[in-house]
PDB file of N, CA and C in Angstrom:
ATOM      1  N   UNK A   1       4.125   3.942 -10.171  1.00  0.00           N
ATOM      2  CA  UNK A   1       2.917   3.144 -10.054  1.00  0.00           C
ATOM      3  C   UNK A   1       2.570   2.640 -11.456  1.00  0.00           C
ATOM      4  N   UNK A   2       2.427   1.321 -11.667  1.00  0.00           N
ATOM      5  CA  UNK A   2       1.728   0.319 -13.256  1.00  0.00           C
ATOM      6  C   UNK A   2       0.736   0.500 -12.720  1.00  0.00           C
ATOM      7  N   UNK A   3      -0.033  -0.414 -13.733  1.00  0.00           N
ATOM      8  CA  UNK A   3      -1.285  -0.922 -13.817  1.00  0.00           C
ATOM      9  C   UNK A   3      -1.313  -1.938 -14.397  1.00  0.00           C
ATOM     10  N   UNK A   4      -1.214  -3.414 -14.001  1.00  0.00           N
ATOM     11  CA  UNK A   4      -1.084  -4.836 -14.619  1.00  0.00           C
ATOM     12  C   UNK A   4      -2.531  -5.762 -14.278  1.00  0.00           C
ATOM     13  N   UNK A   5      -3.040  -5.783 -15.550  1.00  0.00           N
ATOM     14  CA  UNK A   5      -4.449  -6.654 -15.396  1.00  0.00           C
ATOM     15  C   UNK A   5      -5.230  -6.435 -14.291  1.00  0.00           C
ATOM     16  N   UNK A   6      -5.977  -4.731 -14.124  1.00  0.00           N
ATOM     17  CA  UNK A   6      -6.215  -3.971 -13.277  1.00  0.00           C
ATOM     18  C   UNK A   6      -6.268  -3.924 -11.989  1.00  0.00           C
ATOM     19  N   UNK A   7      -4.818  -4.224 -11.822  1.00  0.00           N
ATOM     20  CA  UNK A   7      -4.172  -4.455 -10.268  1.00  0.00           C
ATOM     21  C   UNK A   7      -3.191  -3.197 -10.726  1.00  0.00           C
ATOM     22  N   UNK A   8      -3.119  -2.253  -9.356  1.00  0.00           N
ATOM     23  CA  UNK A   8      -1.773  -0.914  -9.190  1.00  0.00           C
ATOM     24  C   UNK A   8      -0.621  -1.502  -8.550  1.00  0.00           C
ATOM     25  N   UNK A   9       0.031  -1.591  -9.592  1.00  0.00           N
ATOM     26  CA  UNK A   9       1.716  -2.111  -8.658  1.00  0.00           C
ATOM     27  C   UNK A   9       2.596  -0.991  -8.564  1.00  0.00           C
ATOM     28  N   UNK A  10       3.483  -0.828  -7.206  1.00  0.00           N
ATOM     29  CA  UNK A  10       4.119   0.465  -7.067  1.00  0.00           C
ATOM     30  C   UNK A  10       5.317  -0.762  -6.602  1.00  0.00           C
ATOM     31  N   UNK A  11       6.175   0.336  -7.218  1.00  0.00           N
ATOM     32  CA  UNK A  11       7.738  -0.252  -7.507  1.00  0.00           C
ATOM     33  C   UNK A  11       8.731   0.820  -6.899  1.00  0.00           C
ATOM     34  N   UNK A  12       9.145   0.447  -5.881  1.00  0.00           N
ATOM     35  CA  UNK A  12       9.909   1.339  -4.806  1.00  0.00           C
ATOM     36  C   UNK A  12      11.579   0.944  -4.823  1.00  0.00           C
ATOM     37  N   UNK A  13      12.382   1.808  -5.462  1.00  0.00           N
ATOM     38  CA  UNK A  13      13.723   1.077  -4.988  1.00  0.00           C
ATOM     39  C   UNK A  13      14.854   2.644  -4.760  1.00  0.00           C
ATOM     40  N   UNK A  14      16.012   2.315  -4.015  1.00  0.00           N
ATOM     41  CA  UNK A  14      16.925   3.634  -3.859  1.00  0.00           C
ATOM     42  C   UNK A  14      17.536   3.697  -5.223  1.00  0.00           C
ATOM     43  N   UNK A  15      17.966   4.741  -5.261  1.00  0.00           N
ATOM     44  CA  UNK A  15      18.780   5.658  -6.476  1.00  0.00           C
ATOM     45  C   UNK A  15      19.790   4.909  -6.477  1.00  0.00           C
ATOM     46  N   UNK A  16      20.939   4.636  -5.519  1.00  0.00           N
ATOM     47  CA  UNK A  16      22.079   3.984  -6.331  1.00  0.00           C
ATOM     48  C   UNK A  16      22.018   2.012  -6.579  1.00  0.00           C
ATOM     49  N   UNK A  17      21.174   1.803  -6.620  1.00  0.00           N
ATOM     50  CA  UNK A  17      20.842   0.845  -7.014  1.00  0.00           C
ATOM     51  C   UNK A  17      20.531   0.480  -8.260  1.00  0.00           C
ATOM     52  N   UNK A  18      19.218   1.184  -8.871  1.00  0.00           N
ATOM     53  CA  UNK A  18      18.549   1.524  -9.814  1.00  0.00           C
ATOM     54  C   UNK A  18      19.637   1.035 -10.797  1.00  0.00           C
ATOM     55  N   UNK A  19      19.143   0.422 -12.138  1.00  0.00           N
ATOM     56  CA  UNK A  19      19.753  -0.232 -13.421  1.00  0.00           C
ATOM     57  C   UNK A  19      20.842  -1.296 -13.115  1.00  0.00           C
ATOM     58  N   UNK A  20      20.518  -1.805 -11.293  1.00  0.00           N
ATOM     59  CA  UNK A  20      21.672  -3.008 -11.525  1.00  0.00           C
ATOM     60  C   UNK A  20      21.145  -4.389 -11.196  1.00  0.00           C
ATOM     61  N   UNK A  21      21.185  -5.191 -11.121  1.00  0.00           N
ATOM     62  CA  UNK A  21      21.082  -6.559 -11.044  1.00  0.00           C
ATOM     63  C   UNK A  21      22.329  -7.204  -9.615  1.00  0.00           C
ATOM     64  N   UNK A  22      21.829  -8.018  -8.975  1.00  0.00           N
ATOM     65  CA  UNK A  22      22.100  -8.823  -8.110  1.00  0.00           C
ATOM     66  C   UNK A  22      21.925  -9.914  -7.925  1.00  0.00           C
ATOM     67  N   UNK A  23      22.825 -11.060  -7.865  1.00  0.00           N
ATOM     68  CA  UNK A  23      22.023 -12.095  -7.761  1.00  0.00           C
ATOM     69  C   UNK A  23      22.958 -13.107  -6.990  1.00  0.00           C
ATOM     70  N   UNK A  24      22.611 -13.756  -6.005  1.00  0.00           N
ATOM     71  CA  UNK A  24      23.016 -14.969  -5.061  1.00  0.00           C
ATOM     72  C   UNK A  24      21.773 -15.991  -5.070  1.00  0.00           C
ATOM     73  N   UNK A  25      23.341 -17.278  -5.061  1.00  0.00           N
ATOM     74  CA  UNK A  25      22.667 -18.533  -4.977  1.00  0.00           C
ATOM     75  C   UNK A  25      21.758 -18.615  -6.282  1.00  0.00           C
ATOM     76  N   UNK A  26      20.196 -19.462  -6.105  1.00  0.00           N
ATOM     77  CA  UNK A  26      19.356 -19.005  -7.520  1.00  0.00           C
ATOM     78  C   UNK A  26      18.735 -18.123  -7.291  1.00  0.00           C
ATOM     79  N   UNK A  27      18.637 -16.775  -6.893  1.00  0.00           N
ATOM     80  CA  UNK A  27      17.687 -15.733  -6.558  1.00  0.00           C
ATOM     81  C   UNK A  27      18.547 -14.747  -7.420  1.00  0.00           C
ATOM     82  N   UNK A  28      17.876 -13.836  -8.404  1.00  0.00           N
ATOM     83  CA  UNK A  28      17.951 -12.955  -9.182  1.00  0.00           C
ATOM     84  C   UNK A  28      17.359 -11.843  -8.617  1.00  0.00           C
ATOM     85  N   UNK A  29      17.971 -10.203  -8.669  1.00  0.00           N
ATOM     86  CA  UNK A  29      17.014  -9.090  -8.535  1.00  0.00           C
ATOM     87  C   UNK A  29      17.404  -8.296  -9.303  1.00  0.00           C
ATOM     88  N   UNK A  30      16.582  -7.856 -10.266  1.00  0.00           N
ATOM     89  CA  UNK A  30      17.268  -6.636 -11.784  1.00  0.00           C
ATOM     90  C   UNK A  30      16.645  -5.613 -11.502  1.00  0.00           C
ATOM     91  N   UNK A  31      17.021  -4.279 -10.853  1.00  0.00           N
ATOM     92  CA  UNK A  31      15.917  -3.208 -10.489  1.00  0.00           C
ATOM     93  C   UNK A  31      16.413  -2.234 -11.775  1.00  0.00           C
ATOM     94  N   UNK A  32      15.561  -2.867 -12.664  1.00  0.00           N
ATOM     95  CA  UNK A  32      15.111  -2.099 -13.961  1.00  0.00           C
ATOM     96  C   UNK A  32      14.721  -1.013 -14.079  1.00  0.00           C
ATOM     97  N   UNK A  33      15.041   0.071 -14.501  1.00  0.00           N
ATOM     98  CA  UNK A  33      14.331   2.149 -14.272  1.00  0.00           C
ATOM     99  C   UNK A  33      13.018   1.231 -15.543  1.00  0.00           C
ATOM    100  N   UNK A  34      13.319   0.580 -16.303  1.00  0.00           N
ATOM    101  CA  UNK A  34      11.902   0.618 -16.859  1.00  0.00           C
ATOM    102  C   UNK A  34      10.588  -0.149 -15.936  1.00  0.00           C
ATOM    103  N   UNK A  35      11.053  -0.766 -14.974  1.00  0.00           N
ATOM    104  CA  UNK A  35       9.846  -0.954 -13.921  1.00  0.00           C
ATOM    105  C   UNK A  35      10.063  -0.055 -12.826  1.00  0.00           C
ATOM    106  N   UNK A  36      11.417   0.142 -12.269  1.00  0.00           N
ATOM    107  CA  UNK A  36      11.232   1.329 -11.015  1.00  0.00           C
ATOM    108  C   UNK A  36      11.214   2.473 -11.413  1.00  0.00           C
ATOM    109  N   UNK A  37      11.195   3.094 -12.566  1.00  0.00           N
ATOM    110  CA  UNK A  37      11.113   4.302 -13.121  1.00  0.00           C
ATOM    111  C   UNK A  37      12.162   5.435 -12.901  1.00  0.00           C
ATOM    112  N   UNK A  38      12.182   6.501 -12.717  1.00  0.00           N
ATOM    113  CA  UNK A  38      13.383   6.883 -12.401  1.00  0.00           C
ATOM    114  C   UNK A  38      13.260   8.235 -11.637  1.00  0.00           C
ATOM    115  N   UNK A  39      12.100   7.799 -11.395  1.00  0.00           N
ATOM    116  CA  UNK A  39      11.354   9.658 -10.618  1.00  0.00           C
ATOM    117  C   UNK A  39      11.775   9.824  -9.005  1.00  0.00           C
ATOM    118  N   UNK A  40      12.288  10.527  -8.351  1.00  0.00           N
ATOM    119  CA  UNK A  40      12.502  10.521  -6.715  1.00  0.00           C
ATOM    120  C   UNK A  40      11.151  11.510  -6.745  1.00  0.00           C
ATOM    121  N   UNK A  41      10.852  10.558  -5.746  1.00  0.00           N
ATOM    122  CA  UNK A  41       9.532  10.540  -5.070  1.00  0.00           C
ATOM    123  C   UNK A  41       9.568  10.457  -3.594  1.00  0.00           C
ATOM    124  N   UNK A  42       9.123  11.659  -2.206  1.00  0.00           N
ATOM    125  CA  UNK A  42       9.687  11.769  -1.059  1.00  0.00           C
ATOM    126  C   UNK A  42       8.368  10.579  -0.299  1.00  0.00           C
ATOM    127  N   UNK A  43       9.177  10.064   0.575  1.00  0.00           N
ATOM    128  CA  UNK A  43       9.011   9.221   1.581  1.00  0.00           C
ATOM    129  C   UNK A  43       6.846   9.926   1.751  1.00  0.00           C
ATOM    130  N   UNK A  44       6.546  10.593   2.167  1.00  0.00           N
ATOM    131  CA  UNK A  44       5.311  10.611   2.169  1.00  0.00           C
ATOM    132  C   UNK A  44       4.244  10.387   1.303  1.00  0.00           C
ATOM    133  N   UNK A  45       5.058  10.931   0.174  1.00  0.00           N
ATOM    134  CA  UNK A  45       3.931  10.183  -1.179  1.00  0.00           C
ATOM    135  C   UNK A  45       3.990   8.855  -1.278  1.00  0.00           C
ATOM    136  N   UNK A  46       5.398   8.070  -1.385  1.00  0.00           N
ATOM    137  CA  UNK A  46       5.469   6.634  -1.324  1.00  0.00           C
ATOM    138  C   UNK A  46       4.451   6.234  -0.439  1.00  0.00           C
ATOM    139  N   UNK A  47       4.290   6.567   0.711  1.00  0.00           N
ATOM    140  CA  UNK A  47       3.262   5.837   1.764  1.00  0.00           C
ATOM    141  C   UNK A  47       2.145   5.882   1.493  1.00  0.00           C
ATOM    142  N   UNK A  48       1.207   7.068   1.006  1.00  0.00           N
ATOM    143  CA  UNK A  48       0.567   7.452   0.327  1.00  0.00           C
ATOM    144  C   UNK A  48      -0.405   6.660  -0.488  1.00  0.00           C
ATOM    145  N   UNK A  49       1.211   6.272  -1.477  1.00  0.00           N
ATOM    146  CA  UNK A  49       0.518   5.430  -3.262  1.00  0.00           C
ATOM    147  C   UNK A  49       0.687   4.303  -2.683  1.00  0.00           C
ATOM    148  N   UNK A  50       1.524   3.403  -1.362  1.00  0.00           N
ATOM    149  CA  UNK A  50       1.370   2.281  -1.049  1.00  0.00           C
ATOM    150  C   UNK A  50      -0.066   2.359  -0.580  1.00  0.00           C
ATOM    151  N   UNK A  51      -1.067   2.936  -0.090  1.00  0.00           N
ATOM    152  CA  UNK A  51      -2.652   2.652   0.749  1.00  0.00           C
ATOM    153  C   UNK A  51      -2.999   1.522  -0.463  1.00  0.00           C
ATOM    154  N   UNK A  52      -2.969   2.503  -1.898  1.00  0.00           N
ATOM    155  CA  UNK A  52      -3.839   2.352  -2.980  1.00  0.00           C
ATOM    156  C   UNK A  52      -3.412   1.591  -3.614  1.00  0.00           C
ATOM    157  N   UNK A  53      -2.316   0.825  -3.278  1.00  0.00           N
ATOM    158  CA  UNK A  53      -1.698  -0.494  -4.397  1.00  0.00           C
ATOM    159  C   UNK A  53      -2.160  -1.651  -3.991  1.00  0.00           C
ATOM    160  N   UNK A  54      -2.387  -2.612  -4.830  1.00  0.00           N
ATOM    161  CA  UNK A  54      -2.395  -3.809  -5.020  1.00  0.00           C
ATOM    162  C   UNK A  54      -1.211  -4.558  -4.572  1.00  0.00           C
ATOM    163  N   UNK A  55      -0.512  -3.929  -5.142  1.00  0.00           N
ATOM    164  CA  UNK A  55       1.220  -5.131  -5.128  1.00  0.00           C
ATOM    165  C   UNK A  55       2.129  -4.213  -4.922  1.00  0.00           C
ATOM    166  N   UNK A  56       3.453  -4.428  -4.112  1.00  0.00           N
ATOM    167  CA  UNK A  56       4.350  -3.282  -3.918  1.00  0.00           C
ATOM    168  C   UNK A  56       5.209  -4.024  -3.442  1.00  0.00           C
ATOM    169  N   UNK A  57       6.370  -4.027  -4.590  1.00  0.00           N
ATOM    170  CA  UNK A  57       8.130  -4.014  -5.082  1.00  0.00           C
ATOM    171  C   UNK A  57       8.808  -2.827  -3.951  1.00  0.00           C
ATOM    172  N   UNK A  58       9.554  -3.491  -3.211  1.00  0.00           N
ATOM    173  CA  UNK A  58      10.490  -2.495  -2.460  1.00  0.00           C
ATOM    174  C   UNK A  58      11.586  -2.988  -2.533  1.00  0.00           C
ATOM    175  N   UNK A  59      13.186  -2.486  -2.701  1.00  0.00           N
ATOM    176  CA  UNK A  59      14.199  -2.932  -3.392  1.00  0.00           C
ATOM    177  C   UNK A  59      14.828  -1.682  -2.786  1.00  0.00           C
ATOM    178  N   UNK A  60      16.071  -2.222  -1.831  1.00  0.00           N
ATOM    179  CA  UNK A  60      17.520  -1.384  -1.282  1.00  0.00           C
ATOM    180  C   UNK A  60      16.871  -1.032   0.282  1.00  0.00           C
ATOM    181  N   UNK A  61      17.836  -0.493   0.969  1.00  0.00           N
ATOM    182  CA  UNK A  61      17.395  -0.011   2.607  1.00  0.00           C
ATOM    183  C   UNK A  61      16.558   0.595   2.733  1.00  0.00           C
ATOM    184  N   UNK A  62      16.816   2.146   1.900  1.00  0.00           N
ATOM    185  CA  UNK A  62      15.988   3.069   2.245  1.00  0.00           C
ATOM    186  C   UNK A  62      14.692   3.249   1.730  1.00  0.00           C
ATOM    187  N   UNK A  63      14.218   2.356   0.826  1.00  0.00           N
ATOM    188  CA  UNK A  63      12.782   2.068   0.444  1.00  0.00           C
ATOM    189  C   UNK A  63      12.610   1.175   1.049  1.00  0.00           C
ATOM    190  N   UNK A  64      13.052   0.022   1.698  1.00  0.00           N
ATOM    191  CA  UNK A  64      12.663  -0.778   2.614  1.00  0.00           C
ATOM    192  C   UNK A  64      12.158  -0.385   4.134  1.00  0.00           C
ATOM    193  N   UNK A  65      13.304   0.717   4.225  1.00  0.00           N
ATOM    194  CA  UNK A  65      12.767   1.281   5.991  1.00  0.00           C
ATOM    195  C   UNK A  65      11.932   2.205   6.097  1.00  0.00           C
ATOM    196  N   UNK A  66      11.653   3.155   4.369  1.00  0.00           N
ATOM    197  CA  UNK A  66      10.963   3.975   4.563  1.00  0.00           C
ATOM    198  C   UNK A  66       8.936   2.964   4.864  1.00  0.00           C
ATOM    199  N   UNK A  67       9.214   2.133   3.852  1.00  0.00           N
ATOM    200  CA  UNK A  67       7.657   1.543   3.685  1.00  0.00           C
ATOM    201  C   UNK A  67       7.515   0.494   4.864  1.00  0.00           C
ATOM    202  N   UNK A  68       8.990  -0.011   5.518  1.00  0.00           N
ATOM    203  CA  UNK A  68       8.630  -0.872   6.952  1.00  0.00           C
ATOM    204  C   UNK A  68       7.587  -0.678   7.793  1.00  0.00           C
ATOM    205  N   UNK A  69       7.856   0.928   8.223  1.00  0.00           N
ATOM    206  CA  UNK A  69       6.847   1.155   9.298  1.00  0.00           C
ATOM    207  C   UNK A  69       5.561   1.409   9.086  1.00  0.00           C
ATOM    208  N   UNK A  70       4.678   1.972   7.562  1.00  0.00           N
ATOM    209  CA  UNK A  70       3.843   2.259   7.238  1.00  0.00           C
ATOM    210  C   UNK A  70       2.862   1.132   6.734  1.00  0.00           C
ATOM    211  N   UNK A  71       3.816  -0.258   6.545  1.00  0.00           N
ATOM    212  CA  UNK A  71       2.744  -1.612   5.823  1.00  0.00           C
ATOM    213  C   UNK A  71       3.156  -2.517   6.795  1.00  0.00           C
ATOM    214  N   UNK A  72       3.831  -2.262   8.248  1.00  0.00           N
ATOM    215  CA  UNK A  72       4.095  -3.349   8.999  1.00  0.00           C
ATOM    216  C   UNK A  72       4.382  -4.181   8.419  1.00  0.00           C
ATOM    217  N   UNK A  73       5.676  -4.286   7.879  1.00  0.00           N
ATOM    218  CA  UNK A  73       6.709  -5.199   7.074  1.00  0.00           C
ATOM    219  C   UNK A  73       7.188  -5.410   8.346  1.00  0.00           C
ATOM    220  N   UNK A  74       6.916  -7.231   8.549  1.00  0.00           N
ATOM    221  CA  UNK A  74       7.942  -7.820   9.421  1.00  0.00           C
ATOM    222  C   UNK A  74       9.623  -8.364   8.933  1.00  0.00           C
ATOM    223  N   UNK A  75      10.327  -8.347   9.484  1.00  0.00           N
ATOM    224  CA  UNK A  75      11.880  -8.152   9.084  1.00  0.00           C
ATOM    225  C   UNK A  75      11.862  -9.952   8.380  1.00  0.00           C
ATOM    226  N   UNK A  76      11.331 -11.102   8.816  1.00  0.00           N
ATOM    227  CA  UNK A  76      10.958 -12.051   8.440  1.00  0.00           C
ATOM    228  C   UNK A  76      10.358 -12.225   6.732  1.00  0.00           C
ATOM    229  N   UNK A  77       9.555 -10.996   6.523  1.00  0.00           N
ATOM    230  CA  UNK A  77       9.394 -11.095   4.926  1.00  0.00           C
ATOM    231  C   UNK A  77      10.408  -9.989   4.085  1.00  0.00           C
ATOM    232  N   UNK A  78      11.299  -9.830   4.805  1.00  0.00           N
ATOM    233  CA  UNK A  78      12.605  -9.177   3.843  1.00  0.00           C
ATOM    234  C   UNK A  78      13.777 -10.207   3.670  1.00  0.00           C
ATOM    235  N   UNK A  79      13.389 -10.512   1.988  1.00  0.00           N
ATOM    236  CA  UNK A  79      14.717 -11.230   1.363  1.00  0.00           C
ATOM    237  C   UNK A  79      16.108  -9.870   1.204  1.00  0.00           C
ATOM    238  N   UNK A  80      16.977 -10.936   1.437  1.00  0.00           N
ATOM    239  CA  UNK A  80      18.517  -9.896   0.942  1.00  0.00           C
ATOM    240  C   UNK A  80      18.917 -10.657  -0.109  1.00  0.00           C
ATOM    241  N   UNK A  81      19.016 -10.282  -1.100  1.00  0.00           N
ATOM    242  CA  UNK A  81      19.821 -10.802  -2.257  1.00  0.00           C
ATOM    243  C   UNK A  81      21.035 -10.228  -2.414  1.00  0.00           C
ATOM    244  N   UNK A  82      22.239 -10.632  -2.208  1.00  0.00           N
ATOM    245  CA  UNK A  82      23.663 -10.095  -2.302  1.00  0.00           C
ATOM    246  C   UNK A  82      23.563  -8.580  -1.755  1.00  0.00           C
ATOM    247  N   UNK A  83      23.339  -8.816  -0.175  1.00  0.00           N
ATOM    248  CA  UNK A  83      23.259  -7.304   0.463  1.00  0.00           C
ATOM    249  C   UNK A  83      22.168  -6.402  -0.060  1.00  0.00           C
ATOM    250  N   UNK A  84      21.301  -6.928  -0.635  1.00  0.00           N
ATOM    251  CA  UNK A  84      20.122  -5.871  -1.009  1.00  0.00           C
ATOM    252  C   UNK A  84      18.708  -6.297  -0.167  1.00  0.00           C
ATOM    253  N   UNK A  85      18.285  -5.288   0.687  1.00  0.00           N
ATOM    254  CA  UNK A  85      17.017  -6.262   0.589  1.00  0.00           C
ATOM    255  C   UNK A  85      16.146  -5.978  -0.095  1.00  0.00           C
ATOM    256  N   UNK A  86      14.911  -6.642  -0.088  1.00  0.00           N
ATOM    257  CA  UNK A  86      13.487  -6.595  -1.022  1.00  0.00           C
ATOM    258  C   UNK A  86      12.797  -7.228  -0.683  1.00  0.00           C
ATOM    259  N   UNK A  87      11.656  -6.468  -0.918  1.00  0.00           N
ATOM    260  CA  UNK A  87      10.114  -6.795  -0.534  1.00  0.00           C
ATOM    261  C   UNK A  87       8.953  -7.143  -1.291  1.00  0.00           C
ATOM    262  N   UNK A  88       8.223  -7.775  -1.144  1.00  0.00           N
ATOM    263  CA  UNK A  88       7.045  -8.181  -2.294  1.00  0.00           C
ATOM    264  C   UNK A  88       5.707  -8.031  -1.449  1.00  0.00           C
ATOM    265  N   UNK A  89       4.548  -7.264  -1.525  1.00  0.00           N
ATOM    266  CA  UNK A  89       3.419  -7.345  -0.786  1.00  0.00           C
ATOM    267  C   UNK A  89       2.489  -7.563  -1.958  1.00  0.00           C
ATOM    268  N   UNK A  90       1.168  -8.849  -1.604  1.00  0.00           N
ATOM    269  CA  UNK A  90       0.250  -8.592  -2.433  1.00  0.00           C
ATOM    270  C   UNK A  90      -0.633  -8.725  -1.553  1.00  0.00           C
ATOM    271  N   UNK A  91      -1.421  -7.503  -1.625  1.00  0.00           N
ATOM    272  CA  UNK A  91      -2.469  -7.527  -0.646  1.00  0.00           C
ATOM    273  C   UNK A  91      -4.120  -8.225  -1.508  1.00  0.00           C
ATOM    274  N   UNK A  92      -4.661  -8.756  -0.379  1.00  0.00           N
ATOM    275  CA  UNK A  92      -5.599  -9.697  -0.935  1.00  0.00           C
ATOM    276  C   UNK A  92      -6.882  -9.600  -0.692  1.00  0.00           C
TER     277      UNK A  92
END
């Protein structure tokens, strides 16, 4: 979880992903440990720190399916960038 111009952004992505970059067509995705951090964190806390965020980065399957069912992520707002998907919520 950041804190960017006092908005909480939580940055969700799987482990073997983490420190790589993807990119098709012009769409770029760099899942940076210095923004996704590098802490495993179990599926209930994620849901949790998603109530209280502002903005929430989800990046690979299993952070995607874990936060699907809990923020009613329709399959329509999941981009795949070279087999990855990812998510962007800013709640308003």
């Amino acid at each position: 979880m950041h804190e960017r111009n006092g908005q909480k952004v939580l940055a969700v992505c799987d482990r073997d992903i983490l420190g790589k970059t993807f990119e098709e067509g012009k769409f770029m995705l760099n899942v940076k440990e210095s923004f996704y951090g590098n802490q495993e964190t179990p599926g209930e806390k994620i849901n949790s720190m998603a109530l209280s965020a502002d903005q929430i980065n989800i990046s690979g399957e299993k952070a995607v399916s874990c936060l699907k069912k809990e923020q009613d992520i329709n399959d329509s707002s999941i981009m795949t960038i070279a087999g990855v998907p990812h998510v962007q919520i800013i709640k308003l």
